[in-house]
C-alpha atoms as a PDB file:
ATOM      1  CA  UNK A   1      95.818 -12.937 -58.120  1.00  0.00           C
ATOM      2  CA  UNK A   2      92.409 -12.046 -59.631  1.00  0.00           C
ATOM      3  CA  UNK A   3      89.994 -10.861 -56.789  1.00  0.00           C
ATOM      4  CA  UNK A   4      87.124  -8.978 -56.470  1.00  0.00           C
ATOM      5  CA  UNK A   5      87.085  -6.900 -53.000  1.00  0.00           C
ATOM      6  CA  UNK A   6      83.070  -6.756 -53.663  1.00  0.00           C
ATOM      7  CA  UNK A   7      82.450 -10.191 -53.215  1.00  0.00           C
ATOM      8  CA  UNK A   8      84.663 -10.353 -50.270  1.00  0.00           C
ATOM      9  CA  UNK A   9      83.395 -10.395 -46.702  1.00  0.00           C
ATOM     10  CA  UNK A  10      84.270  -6.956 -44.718  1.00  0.00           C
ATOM     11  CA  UNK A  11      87.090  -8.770 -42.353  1.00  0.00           C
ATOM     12  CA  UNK A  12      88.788  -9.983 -46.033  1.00  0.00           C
ATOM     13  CA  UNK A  13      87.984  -6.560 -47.383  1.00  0.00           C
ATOM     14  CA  UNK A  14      90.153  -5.210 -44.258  1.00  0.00           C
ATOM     15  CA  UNK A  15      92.871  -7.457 -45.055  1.00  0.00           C
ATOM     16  CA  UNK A  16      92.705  -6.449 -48.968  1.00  0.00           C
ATOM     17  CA  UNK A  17      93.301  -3.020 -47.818  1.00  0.00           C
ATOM     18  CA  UNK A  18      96.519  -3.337 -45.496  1.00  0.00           C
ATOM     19  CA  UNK A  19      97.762  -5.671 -49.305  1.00  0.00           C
ATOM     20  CA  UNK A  20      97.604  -9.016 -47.499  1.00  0.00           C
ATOM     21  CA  UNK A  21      98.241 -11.898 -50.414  1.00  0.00           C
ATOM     22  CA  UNK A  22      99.451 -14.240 -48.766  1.00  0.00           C
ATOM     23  CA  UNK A  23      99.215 -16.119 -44.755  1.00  0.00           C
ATOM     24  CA  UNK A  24     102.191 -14.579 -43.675  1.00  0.00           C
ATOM     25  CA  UNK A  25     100.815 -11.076 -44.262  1.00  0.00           C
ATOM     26  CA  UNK A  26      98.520 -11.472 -41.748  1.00  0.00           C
ATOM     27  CA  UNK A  27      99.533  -9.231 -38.789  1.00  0.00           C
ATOM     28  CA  UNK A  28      97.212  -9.663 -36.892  1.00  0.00           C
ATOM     29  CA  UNK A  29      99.100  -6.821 -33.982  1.00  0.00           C
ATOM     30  CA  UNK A  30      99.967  -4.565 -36.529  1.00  0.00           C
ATOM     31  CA  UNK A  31      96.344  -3.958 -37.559  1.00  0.00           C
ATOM     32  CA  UNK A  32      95.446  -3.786 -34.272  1.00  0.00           C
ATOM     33  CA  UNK A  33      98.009  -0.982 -33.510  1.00  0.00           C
ATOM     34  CA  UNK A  34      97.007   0.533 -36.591  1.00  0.00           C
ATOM     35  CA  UNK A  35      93.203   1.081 -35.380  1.00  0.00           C
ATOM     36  CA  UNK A  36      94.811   2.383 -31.992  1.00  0.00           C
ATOM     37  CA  UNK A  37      94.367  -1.245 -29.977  1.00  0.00           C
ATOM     38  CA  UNK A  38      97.156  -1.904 -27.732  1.00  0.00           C
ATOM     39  CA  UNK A  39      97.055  -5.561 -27.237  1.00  0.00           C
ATOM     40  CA  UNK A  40      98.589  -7.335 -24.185  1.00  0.00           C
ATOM     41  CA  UNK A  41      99.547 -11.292 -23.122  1.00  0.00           C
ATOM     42  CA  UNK A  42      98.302 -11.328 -19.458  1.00  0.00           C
ATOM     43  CA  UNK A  43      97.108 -13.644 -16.926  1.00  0.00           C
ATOM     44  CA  UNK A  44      93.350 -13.559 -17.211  1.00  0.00           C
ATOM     45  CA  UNK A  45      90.810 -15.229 -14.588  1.00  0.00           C
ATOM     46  CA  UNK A  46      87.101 -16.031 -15.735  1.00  0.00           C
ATOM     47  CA  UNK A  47      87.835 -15.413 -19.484  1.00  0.00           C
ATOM     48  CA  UNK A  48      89.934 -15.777 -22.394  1.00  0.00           C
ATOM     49  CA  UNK A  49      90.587 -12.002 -23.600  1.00  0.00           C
ATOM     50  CA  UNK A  50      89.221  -9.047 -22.958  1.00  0.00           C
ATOM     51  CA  UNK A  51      88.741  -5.665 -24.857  1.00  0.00           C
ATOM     52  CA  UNK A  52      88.868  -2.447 -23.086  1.00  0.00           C
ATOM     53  CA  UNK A  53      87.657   0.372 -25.023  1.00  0.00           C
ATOM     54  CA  UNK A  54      88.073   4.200 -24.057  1.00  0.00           C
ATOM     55  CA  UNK A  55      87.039   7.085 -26.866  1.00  0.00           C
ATOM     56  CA  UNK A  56      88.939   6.369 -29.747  1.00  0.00           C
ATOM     57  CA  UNK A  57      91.385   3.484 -28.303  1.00  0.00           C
ATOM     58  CA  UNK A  58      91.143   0.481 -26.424  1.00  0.00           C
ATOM     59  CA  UNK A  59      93.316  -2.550 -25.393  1.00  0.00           C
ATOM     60  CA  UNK A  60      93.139  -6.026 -26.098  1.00  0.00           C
ATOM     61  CA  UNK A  61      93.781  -8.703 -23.551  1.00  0.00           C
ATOM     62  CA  UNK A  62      94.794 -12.286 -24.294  1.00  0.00           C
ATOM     63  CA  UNK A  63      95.316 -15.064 -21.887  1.00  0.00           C
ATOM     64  CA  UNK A  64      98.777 -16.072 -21.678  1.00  0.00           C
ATOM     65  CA  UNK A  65      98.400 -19.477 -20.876  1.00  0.00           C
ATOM     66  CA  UNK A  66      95.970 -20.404 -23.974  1.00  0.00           C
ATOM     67  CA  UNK A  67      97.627 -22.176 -26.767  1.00  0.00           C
ATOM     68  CA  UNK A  68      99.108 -20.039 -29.715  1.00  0.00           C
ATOM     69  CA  UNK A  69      96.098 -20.809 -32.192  1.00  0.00           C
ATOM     70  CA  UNK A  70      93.488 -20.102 -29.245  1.00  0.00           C
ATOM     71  CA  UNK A  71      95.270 -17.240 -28.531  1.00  0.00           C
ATOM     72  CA  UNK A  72      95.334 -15.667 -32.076  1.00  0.00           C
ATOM     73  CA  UNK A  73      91.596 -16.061 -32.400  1.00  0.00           C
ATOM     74  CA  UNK A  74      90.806 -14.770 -29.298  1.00  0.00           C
ATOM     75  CA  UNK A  75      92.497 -11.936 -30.708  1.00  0.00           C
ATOM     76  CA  UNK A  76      90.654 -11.861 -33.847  1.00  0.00           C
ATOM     77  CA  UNK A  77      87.818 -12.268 -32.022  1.00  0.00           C
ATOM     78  CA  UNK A  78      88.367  -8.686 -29.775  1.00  0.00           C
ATOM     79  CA  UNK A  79      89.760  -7.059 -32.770  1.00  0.00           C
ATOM     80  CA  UNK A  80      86.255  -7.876 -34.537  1.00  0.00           C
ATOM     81  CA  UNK A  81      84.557  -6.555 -31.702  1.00  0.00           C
ATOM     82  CA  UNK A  82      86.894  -3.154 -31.926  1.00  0.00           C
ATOM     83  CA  UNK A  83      85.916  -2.910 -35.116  1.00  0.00           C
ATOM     84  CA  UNK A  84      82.514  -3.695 -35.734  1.00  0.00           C
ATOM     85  CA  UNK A  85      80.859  -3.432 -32.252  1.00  0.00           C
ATOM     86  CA  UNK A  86      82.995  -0.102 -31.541  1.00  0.00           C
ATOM     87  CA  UNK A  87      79.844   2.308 -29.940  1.00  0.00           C
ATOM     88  CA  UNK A  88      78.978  -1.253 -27.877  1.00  0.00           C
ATOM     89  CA  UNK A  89      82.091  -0.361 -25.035  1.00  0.00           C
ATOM     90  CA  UNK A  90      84.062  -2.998 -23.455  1.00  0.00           C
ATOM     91  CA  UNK A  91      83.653  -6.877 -23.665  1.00  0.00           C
ATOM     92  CA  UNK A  92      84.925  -9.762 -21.525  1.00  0.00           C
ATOM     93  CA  UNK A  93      84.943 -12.828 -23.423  1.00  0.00           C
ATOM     94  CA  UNK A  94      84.639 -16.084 -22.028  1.00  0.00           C
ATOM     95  CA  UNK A  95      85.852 -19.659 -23.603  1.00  0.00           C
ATOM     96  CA  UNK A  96      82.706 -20.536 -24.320  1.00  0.00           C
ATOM     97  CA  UNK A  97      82.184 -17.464 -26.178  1.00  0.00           C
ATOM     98  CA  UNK A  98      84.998 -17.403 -28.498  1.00  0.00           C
ATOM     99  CA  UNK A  99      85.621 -20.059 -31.190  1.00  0.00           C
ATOM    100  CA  UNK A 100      84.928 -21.200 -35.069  1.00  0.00           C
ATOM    101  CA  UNK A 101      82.051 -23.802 -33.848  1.00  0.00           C
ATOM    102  CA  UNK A 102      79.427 -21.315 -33.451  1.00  0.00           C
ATOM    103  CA  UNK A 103      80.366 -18.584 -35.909  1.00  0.00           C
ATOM    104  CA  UNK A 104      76.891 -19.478 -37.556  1.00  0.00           C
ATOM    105  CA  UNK A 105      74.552 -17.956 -34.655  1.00  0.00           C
ATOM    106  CA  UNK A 106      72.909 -14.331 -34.916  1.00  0.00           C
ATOM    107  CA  UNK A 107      74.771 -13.306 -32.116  1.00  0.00           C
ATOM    108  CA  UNK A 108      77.148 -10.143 -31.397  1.00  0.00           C
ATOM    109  CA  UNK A 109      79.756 -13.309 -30.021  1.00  0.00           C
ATOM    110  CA  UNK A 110      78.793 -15.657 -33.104  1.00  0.00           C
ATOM    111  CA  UNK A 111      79.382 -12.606 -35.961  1.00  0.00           C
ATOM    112  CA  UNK A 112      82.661 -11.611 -33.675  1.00  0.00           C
ATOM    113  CA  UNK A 113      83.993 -15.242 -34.628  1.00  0.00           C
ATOM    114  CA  UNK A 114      82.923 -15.323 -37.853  1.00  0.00           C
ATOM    115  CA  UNK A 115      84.413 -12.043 -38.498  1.00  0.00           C
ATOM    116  CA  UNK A 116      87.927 -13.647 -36.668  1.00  0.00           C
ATOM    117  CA  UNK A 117      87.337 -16.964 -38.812  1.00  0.00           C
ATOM    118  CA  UNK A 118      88.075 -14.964 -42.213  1.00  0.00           C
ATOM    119  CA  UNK A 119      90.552 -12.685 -40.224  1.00  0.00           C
ATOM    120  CA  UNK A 120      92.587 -15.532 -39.564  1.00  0.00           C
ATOM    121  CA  UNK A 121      91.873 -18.011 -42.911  1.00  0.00           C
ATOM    122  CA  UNK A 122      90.262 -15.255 -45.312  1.00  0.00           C
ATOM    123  CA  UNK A 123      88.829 -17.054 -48.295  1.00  0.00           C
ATOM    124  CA  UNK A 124      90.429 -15.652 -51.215  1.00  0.00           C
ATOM    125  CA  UNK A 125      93.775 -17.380 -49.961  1.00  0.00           C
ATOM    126  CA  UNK A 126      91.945 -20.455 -48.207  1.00  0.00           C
ATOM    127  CA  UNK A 127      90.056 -21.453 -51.300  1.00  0.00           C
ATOM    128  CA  UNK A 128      93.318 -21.823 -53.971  1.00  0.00           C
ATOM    129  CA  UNK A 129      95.580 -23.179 -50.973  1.00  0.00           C
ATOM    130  CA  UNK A 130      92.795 -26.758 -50.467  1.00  0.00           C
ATOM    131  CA  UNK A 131      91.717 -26.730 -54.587  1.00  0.00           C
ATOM    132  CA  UNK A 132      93.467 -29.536 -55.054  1.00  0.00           C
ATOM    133  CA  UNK A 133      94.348 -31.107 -51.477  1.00  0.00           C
ATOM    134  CA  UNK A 134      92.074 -34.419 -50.154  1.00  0.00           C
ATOM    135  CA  UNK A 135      89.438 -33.608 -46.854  1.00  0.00           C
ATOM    136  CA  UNK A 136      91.273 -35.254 -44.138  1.00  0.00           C
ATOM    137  CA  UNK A 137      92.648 -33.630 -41.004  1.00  0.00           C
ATOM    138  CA  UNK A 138      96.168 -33.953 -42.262  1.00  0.00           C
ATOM    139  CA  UNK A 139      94.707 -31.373 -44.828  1.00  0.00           C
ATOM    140  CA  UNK A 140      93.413 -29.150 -41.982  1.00  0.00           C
ATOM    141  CA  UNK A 141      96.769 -29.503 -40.038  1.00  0.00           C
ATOM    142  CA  UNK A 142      98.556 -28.350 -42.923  1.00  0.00           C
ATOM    143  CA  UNK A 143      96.307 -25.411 -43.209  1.00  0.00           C
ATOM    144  CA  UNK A 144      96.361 -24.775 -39.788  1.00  0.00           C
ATOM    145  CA  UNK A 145     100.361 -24.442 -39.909  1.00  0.00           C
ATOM    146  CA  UNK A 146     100.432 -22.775 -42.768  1.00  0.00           C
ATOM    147  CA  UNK A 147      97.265 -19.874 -41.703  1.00  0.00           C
ATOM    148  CA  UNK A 148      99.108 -20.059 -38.214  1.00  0.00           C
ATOM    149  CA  UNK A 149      95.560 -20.799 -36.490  1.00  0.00           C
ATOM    150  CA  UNK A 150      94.007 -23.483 -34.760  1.00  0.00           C
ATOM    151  CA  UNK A 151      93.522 -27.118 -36.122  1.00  0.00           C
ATOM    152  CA  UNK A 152      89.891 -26.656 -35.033  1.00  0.00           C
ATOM    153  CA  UNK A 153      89.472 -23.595 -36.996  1.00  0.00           C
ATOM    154  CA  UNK A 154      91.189 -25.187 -39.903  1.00  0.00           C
ATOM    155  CA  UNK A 155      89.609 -28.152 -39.336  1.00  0.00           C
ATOM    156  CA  UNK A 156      85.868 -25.992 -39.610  1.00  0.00           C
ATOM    157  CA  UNK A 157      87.138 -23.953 -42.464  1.00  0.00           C
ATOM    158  CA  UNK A 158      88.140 -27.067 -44.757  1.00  0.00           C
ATOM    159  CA  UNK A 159      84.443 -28.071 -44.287  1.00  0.00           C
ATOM    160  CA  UNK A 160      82.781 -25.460 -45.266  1.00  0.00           C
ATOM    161  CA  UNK A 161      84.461 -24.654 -48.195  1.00  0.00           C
ATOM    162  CA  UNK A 162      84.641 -28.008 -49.560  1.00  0.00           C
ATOM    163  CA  UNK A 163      82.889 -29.459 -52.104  1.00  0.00           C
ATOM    164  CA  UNK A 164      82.715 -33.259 -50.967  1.00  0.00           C
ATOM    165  CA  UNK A 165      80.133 -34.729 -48.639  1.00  0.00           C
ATOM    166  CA  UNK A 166      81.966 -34.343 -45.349  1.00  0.00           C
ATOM    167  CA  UNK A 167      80.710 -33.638 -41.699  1.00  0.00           C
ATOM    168  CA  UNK A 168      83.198 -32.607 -38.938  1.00  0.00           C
ATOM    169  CA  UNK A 169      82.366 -33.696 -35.610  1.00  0.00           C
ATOM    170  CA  UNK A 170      83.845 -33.251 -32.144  1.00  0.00           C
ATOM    171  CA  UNK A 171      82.750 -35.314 -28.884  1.00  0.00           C
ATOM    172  CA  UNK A 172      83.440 -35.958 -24.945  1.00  0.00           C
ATOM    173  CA  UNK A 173      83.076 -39.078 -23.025  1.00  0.00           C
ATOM    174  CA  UNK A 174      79.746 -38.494 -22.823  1.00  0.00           C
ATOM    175  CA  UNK A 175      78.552 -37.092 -26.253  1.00  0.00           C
ATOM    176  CA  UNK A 176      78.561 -34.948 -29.014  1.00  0.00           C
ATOM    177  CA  UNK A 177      79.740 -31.229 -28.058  1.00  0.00           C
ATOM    178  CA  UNK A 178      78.948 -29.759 -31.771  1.00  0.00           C
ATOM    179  CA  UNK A 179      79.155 -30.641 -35.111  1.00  0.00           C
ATOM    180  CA  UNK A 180      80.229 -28.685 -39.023  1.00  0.00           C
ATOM    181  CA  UNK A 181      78.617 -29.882 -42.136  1.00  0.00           C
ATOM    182  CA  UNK A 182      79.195 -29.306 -45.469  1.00  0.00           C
ATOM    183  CA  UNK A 183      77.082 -28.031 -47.977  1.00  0.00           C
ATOM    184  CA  UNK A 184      77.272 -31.480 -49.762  1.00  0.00           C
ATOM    185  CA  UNK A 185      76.874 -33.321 -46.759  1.00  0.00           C
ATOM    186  CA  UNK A 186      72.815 -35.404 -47.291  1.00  0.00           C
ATOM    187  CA  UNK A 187      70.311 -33.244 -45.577  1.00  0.00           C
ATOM    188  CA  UNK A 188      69.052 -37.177 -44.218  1.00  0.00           C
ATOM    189  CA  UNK A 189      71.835 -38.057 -42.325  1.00  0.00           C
ATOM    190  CA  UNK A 190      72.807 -36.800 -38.915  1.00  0.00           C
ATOM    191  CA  UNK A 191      76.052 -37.289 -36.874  1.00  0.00           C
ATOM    192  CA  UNK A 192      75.260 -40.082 -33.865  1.00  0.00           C
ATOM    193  CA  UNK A 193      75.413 -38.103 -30.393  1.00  0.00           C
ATOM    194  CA  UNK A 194      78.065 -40.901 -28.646  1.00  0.00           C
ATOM    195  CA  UNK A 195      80.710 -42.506 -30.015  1.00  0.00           C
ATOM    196  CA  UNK A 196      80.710 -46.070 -31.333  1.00  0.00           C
ATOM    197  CA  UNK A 197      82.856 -48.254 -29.010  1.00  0.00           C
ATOM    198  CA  UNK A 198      84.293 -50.011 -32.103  1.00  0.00           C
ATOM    199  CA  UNK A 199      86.111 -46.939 -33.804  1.00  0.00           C
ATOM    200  CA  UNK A 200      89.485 -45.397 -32.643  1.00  0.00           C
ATOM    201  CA  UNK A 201      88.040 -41.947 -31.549  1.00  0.00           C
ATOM    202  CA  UNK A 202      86.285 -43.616 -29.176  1.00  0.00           C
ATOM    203  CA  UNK A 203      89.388 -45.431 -28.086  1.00  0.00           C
ATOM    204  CA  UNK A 204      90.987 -42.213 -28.157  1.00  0.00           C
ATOM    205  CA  UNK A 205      88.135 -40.546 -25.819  1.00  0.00           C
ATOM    206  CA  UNK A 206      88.422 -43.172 -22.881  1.00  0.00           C
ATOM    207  CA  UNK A 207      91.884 -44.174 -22.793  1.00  0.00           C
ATOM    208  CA  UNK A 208      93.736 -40.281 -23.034  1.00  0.00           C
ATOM    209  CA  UNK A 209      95.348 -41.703 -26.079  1.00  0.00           C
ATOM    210  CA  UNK A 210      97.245 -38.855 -27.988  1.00  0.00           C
ATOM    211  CA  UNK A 211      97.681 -38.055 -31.419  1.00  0.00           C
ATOM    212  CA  UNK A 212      96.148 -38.414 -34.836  1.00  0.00           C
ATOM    213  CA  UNK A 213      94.619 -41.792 -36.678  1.00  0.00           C
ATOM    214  CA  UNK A 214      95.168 -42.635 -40.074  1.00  0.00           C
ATOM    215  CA  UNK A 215      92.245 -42.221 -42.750  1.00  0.00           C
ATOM    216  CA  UNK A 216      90.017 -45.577 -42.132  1.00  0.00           C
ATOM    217  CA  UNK A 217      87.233 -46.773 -44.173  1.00  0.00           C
ATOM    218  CA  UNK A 218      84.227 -47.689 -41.907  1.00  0.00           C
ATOM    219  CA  UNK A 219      80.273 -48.738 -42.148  1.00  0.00           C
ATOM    220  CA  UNK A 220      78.766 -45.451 -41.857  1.00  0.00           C
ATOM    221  CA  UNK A 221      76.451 -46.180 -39.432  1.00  0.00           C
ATOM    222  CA  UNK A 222      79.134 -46.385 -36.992  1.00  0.00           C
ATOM    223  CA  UNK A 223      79.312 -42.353 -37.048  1.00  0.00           C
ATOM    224  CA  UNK A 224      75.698 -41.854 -38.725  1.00  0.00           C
ATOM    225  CA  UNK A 225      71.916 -42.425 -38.587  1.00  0.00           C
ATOM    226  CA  UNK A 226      68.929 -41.407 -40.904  1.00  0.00           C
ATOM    227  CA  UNK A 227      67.457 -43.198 -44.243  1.00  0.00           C
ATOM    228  CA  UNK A 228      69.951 -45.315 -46.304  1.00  0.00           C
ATOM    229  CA  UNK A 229      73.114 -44.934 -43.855  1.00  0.00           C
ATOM    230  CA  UNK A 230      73.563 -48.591 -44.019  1.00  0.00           C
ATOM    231  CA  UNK A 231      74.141 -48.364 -47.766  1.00  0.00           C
ATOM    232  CA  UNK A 232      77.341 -46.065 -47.761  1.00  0.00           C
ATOM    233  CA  UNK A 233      80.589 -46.030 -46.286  1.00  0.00           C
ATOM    234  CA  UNK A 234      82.396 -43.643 -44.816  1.00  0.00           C
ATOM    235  CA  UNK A 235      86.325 -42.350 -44.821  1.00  0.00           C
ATOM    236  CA  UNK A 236      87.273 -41.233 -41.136  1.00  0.00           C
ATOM    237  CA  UNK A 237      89.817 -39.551 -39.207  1.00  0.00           C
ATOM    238  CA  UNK A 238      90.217 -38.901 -35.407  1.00  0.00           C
ATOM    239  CA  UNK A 239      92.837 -36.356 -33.365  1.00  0.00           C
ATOM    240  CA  UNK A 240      92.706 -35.608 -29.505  1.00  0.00           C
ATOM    241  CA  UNK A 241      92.650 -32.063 -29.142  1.00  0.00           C
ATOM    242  CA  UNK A 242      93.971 -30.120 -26.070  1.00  0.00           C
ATOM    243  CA  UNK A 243      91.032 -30.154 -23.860  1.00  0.00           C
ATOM    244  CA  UNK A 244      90.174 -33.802 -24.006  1.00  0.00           C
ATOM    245  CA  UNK A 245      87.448 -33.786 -26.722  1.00  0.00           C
ATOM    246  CA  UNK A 246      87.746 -35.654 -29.732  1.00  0.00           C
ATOM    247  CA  UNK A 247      87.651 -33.918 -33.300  1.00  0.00           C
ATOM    248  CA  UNK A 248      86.774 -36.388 -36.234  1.00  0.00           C
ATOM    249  CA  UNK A 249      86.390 -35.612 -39.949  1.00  0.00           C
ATOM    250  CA  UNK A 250      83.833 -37.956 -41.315  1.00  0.00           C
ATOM    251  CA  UNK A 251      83.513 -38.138 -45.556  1.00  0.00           C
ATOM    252  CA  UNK A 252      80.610 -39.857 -47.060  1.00  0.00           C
ATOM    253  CA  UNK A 253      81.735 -42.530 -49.542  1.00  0.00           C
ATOM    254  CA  UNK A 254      78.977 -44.465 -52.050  1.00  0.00           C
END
């Protein structure tokens, strides 16, 4: 494997340095015990971990009852606050504080998950593992099993690093809740705020229908809006995710 730890960002540099080359090396506990963080699976009200910093140790708190995927990024998350945000004490984090959506903001919470985004699905192994593989949330389910994080994360991840025009988009009943583009994805266009009542996500949304559609070509304007939409097409794929919302991949097709 041919890397270069300077064009790394400083969570992948970390992992360089404990020899992590492939997703299974990622240990996530075992770095944390080796920086002196104790971390614990407890029953948490108000938030979804906690760090607890005293001089030169601290310990992590997770919420037991979060999923397996939340619960490694919220873990990721503390540990980047250990680590970067060390002289800042203790933090409480809530759910709306912790996840890949808003990794983007100039925020100590934002750079915490985007520090726990590369922790979890670090580049230099993301990049060669989806060189070849199609954007579709089968993809990002694949990734997600294989980077043991969520399909959300994945799900983000996938987008940004692909080359293809692709938006990923996740709504409620009633709207959008946030939205992922990708650096392909026309600067004109813009993801609709509700769903259109003629596509399965929005089936999906007001029925409590489980599980994942299968890749559907549909007129684009059924997911987007700006100059031109009604000239392309679009490739589309819908899941239900745990708390209700709806996460859809959306790939712009001439």
């Amino acid at each position: 494997m041919s890397i270069d730890p300077e064009e790394m960002s400083p969570a992948e540099r970390l992992l360089w340095s404990y020899g992590v080359t492939s997703p299974s090396h990622i240990d996530l506990i075992g770095i944390a015990n080796d920086r002196n963080a104790t971390v614990v699976y407890r029953p948490l009200c108000g938030c979804e971990a906690r760090l607890v910093a005293c001089g030169d140790s601290a310990v992590i708190s997770v919420s037991e009852s979060s999923l397996e995927g939340r619960q490694r990024f919220s873990l990721a998350h503390e540990l980047a606050h250990w680590i970067c945000d060390k002289n800042a004490g203790s933090f409480q984090c809530a759910k709306e504080d912790i996840g890949p959506q808003n990794a983007g903001a100039k925020t100590t919470e934002s750079q915490a998950n985007g520090y726990a985004s590369q922790l979890i699905l670090p580049t230099y192994l993301v990049d060669p593992w989806i060189k070849t593989k199609a954007v579709s949330l089968d993809t990002a389910s694949a990734l997600a099993k294989e980077f043991s994080s969520s399909l959300t994360a994945a799900a983000i991840k996938l987008i940004k690093r692909s080359d293809k025009a692709a938006v990923l988009a996740c709504h409620s009943k009633i709207g959008m809740a946030w939205h992922q583009r990708s650096a392909s994805f026309p600067y004109d266009f813009y993801v609709n705020q509700n769903l259109h009542h003629d596509t399965e996500a929005f089936t999906m949304a007001f029925t409590g229908k489980n599980g994942m559609t299968r890749i559907k070509k549909e007129p684009a304007n059924y997911w987007l809006g700006g100059s031109g939409v009604y000239r392309v097409t679009v490739e589309t794929q819908s899941v239900r995710l745990p708390d209700g919302n709806i996460l859809s991949m959306i790939l712009v097709s001439k």
